[in-house]
N, C-alpha and C. Protein backbone atom coordinates (compact mmCIF):
# COMPACT_ATOMS: atom_id res chain seq x y z
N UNK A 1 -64.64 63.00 -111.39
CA UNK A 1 -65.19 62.65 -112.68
C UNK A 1 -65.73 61.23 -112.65
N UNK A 2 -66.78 61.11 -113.60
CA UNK A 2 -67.53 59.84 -113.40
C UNK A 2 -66.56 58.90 -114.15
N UNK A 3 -66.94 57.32 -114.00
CA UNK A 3 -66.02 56.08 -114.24
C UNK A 3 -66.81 55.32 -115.21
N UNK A 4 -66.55 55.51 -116.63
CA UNK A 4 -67.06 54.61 -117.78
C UNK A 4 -66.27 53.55 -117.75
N UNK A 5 -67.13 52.33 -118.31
CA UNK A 5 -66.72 51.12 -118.72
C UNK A 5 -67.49 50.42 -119.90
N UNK A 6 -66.53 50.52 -120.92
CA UNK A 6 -67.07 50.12 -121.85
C UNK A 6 -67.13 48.50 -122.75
N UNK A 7 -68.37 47.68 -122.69
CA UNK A 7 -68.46 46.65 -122.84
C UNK A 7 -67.87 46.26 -124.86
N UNK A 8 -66.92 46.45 -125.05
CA UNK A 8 -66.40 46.17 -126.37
C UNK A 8 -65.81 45.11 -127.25
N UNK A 9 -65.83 45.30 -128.51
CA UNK A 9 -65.60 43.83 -129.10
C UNK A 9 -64.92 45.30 -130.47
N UNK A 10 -63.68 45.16 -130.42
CA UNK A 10 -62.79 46.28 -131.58
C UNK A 10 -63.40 45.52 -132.94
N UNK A 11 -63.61 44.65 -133.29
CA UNK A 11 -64.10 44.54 -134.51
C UNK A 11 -65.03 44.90 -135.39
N UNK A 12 -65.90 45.33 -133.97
CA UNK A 12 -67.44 46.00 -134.50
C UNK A 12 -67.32 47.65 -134.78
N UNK A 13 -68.01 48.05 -135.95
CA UNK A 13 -67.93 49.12 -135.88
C UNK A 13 -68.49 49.88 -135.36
N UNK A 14 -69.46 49.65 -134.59
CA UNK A 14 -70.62 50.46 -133.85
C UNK A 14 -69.91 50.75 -132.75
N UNK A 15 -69.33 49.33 -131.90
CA UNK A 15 -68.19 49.84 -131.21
C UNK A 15 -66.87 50.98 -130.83
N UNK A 16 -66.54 50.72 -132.21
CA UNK A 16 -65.20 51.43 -132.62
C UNK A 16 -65.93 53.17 -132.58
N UNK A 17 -66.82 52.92 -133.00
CA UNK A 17 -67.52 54.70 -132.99
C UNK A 17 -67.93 55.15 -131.86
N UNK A 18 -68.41 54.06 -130.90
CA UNK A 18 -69.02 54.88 -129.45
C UNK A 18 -67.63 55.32 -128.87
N UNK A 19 -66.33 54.50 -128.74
CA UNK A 19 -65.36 54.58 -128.05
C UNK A 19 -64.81 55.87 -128.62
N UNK A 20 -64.89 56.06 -129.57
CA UNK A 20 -64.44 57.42 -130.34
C UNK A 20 -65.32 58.32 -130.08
N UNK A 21 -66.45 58.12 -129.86
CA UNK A 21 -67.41 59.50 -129.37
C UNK A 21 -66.76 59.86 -127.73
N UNK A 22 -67.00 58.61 -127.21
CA UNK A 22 -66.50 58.88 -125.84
C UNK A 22 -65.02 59.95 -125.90
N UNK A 23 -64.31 59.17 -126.63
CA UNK A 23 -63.05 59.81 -126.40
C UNK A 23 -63.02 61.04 -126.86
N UNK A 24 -63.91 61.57 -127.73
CA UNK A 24 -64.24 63.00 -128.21
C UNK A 24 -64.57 64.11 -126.97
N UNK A 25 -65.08 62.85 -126.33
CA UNK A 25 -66.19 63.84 -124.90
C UNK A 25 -64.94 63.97 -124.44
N UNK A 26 -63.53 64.00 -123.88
CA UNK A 26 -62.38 63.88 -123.42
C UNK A 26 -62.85 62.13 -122.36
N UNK A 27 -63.72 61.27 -122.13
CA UNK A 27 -63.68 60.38 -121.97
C UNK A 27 -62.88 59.13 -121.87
N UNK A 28 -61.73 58.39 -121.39
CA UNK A 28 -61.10 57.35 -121.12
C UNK A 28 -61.75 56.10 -120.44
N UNK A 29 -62.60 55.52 -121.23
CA UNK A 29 -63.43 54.51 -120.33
C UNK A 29 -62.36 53.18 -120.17
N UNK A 30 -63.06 52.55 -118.82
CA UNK A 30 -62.36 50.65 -118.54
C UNK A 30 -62.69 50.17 -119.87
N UNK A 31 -62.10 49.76 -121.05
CA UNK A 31 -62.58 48.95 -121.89
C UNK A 31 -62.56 47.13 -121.37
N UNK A 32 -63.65 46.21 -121.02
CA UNK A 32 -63.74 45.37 -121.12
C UNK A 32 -63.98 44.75 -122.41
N UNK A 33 -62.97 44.12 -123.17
CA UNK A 33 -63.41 43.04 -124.75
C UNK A 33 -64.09 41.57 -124.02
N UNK A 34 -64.91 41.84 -124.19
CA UNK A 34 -66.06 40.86 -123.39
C UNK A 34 -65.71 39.85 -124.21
N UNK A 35 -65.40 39.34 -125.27
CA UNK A 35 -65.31 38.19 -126.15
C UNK A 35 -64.21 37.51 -125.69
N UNK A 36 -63.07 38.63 -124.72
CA UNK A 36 -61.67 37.96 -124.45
C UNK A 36 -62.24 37.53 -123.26
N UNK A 37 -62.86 37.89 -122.57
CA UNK A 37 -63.42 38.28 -120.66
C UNK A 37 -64.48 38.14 -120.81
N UNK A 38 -65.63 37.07 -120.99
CA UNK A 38 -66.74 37.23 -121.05
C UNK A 38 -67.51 37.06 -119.44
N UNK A 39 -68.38 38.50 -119.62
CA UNK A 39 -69.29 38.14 -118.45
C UNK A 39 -69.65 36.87 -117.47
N UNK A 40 -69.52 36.94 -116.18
CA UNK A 40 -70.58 36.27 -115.54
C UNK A 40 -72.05 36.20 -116.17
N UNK A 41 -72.83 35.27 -115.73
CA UNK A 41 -74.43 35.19 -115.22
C UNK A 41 -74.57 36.38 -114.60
N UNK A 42 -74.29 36.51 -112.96
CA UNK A 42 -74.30 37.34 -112.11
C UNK A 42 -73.78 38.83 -112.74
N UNK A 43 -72.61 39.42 -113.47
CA UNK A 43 -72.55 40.54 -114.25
C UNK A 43 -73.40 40.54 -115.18
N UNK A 44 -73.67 39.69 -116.26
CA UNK A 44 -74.69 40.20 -116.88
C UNK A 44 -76.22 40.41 -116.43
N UNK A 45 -76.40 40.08 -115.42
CA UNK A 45 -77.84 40.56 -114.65
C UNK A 45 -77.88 41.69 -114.34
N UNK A 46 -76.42 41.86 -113.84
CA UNK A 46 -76.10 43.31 -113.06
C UNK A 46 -76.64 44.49 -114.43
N UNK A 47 -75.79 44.27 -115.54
CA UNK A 47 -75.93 45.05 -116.55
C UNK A 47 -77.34 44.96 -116.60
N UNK A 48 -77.91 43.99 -117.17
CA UNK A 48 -79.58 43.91 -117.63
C UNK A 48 -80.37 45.20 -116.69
N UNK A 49 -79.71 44.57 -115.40
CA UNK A 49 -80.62 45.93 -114.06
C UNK A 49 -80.67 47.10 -114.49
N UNK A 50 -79.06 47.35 -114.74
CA UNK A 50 -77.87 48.67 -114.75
C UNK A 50 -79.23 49.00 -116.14
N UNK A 51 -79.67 48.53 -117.53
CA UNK A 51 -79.91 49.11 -118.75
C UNK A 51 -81.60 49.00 -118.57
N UNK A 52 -81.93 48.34 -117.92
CA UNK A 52 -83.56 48.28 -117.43
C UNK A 52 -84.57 47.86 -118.79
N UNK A 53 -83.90 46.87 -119.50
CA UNK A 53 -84.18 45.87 -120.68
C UNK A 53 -84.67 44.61 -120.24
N UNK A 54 -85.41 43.88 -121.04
CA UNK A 54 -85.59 42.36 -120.73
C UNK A 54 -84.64 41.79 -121.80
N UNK A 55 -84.06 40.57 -121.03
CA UNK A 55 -82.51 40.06 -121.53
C UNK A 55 -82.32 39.77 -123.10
N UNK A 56 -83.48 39.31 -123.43
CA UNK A 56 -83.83 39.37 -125.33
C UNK A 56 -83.22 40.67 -125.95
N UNK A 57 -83.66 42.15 -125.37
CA UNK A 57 -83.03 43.07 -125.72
C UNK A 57 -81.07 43.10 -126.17
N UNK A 58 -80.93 42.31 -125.39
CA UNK A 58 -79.34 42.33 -124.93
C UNK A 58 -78.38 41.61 -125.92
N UNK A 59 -79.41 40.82 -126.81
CA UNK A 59 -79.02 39.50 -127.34
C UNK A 59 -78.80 40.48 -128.87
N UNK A 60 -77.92 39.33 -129.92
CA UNK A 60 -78.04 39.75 -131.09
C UNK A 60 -78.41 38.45 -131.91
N UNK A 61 -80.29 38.92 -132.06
CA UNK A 61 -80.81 38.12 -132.56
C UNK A 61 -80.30 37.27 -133.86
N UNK A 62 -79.70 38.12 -134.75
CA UNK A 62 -78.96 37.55 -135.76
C UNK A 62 -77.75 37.07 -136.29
N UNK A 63 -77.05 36.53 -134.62
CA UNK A 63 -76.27 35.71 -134.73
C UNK A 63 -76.44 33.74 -134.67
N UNK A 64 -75.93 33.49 -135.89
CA UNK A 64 -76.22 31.86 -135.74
C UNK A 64 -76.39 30.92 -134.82
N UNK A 65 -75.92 31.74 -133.57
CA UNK A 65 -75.96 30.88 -132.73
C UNK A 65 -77.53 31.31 -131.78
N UNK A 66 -77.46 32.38 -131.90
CA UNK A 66 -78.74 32.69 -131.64
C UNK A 66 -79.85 31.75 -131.92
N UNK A 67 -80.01 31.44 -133.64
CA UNK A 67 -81.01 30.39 -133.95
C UNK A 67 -80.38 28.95 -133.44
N UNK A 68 -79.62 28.55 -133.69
CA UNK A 68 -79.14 27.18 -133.12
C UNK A 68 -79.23 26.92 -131.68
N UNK A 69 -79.57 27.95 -131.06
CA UNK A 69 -79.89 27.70 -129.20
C UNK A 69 -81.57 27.87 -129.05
N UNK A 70 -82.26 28.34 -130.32
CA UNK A 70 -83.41 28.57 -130.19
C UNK A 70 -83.92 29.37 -129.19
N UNK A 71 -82.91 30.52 -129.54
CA UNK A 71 -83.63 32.08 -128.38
C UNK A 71 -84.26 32.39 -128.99
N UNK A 72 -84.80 33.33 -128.20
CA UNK A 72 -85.97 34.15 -128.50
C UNK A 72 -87.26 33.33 -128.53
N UNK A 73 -87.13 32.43 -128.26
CA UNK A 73 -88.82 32.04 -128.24
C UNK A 73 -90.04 31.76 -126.72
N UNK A 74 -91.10 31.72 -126.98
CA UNK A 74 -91.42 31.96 -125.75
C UNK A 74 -91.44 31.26 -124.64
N UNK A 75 -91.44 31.55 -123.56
CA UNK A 75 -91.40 30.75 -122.26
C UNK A 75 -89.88 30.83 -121.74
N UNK A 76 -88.89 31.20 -122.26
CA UNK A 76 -87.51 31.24 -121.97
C UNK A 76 -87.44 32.78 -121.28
N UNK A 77 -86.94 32.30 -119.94
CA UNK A 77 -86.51 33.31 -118.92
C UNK A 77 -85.44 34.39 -119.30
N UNK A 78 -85.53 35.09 -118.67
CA UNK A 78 -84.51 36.27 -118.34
C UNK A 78 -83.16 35.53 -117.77
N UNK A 79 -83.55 34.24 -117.28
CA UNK A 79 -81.99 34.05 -116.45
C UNK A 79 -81.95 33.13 -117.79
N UNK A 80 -82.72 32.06 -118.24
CA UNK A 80 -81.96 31.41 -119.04
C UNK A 80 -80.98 32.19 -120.69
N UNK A 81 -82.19 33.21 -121.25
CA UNK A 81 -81.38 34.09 -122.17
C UNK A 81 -79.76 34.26 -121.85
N UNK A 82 -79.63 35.23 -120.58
CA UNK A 82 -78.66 35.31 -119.66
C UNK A 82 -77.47 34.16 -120.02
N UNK A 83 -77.62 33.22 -119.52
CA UNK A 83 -76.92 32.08 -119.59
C UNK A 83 -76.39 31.69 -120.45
N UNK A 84 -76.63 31.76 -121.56
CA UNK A 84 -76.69 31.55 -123.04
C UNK A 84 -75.92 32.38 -123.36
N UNK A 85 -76.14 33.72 -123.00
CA UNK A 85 -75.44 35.08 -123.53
C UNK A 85 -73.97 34.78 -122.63
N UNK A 86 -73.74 34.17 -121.30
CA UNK A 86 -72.58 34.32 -120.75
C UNK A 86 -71.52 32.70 -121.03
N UNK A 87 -72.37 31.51 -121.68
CA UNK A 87 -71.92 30.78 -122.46
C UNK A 87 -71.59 31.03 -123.81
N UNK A 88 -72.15 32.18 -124.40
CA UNK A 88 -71.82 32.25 -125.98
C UNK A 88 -72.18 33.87 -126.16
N UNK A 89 -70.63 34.81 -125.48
CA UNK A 89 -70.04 36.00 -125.34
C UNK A 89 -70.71 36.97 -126.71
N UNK A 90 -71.21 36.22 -127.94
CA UNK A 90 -71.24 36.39 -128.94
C UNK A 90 -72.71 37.19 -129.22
N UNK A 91 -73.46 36.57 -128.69
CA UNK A 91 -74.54 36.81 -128.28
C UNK A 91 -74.86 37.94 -127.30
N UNK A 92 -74.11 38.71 -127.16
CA UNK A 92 -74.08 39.93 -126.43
C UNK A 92 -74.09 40.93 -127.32
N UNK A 93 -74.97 41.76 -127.27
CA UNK A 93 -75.41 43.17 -128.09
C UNK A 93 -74.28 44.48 -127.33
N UNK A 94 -73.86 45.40 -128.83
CA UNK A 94 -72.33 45.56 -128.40
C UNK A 94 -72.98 46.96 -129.22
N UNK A 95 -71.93 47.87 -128.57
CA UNK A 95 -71.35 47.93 -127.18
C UNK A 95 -72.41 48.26 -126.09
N UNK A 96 -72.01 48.18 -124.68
CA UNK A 96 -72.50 48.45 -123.31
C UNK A 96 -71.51 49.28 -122.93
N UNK A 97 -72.27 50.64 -122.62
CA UNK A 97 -71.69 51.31 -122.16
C UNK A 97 -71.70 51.89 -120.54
N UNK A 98 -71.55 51.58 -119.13
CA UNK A 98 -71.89 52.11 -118.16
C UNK A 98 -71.24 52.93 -117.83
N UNK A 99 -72.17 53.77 -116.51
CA UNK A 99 -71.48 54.72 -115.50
C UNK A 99 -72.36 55.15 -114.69
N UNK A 100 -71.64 54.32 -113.41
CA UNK A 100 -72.64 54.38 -112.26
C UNK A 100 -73.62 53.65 -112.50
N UNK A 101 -74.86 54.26 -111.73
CA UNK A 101 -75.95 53.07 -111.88
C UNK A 101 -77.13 53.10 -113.62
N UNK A 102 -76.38 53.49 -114.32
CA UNK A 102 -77.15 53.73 -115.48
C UNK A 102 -75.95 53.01 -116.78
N UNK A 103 -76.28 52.19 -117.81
CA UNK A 103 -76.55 52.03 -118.69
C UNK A 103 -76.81 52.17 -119.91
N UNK A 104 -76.07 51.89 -121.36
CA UNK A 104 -77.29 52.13 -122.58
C UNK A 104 -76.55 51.20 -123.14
N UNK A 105 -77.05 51.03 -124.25
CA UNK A 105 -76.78 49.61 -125.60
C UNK A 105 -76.15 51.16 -126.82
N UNK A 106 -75.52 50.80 -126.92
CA UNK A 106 -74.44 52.10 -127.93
C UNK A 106 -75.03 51.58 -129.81
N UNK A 107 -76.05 51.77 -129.67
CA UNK A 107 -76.84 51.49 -130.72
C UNK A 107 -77.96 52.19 -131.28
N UNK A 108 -78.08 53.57 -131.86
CA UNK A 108 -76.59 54.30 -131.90
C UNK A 108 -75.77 54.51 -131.20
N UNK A 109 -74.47 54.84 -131.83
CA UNK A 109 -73.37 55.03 -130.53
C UNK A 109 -73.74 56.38 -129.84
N UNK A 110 -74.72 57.51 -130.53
CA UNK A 110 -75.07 58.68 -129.97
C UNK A 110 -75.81 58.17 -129.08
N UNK A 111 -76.43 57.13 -128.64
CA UNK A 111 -77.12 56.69 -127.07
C UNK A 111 -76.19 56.54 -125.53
N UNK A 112 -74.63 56.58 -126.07
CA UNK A 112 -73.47 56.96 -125.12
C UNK A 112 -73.81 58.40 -124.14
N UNK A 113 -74.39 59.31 -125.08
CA UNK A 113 -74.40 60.51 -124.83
C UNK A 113 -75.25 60.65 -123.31
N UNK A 114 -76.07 59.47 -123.38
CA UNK A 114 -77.71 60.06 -122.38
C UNK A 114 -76.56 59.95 -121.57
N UNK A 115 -75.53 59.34 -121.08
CA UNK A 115 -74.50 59.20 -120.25
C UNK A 115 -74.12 60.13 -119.56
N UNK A 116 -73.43 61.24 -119.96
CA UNK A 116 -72.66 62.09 -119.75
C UNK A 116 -73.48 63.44 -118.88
């Protein structure tokens, strides 16, 4: 059987629903709480690969800190977004769900599914 790992933060509800879809599928994924364990640079690239997004995708534009680092604007790299996102855990678009070499952003949490 394949090996989920799910990129989570229990507070979110979008979260709380993919993990419950999963677990519907009879599913037991690695839960990583990325906010406790936040990513590498180097893991979050991996993921970016793993979801085949440019790193803006990854981000949640409408967190404060988002505007106070002045993402999203142009000329800012894929590694620097990155960086930002693995300095400020927060800034990570939730949940990530993998398995194997594929990917999705659980947004809807029915995007878990292309998974399976």
């Amino acid at each position: 059987m394949a090996t989920y790992t799910l990129y989570h933060n229990p507070r979110c509800s979008k979260s709380r629903q993919t993990l419950a879809l999963l677990q519907e599928q009879g599913i037991e994924p690695e839960i990583i709480e990325y906010l406790q364990a936040p990513p590498s640079l180097a893991a979050l690239q991996h993921l970016q690969q793993l979801l085949g997004v440019p790193a803006l995708q990854m981000l949640r534009a409408k967190e404060n800190v988002f505007a106070e680092l002045n993402l999203g604007k142009d000329g800012q790299t894929d590694t620097e977004l990155l960086q930002a996102a693995a300095a400020n855990p927060i800034l990570l678009e939730r949940p990530i769900v993998v398995c194997g070499d594929k990917a999705v952003i659980g947004r809807p949490p029915e995007n878990a599914l292309e998974l399976l």
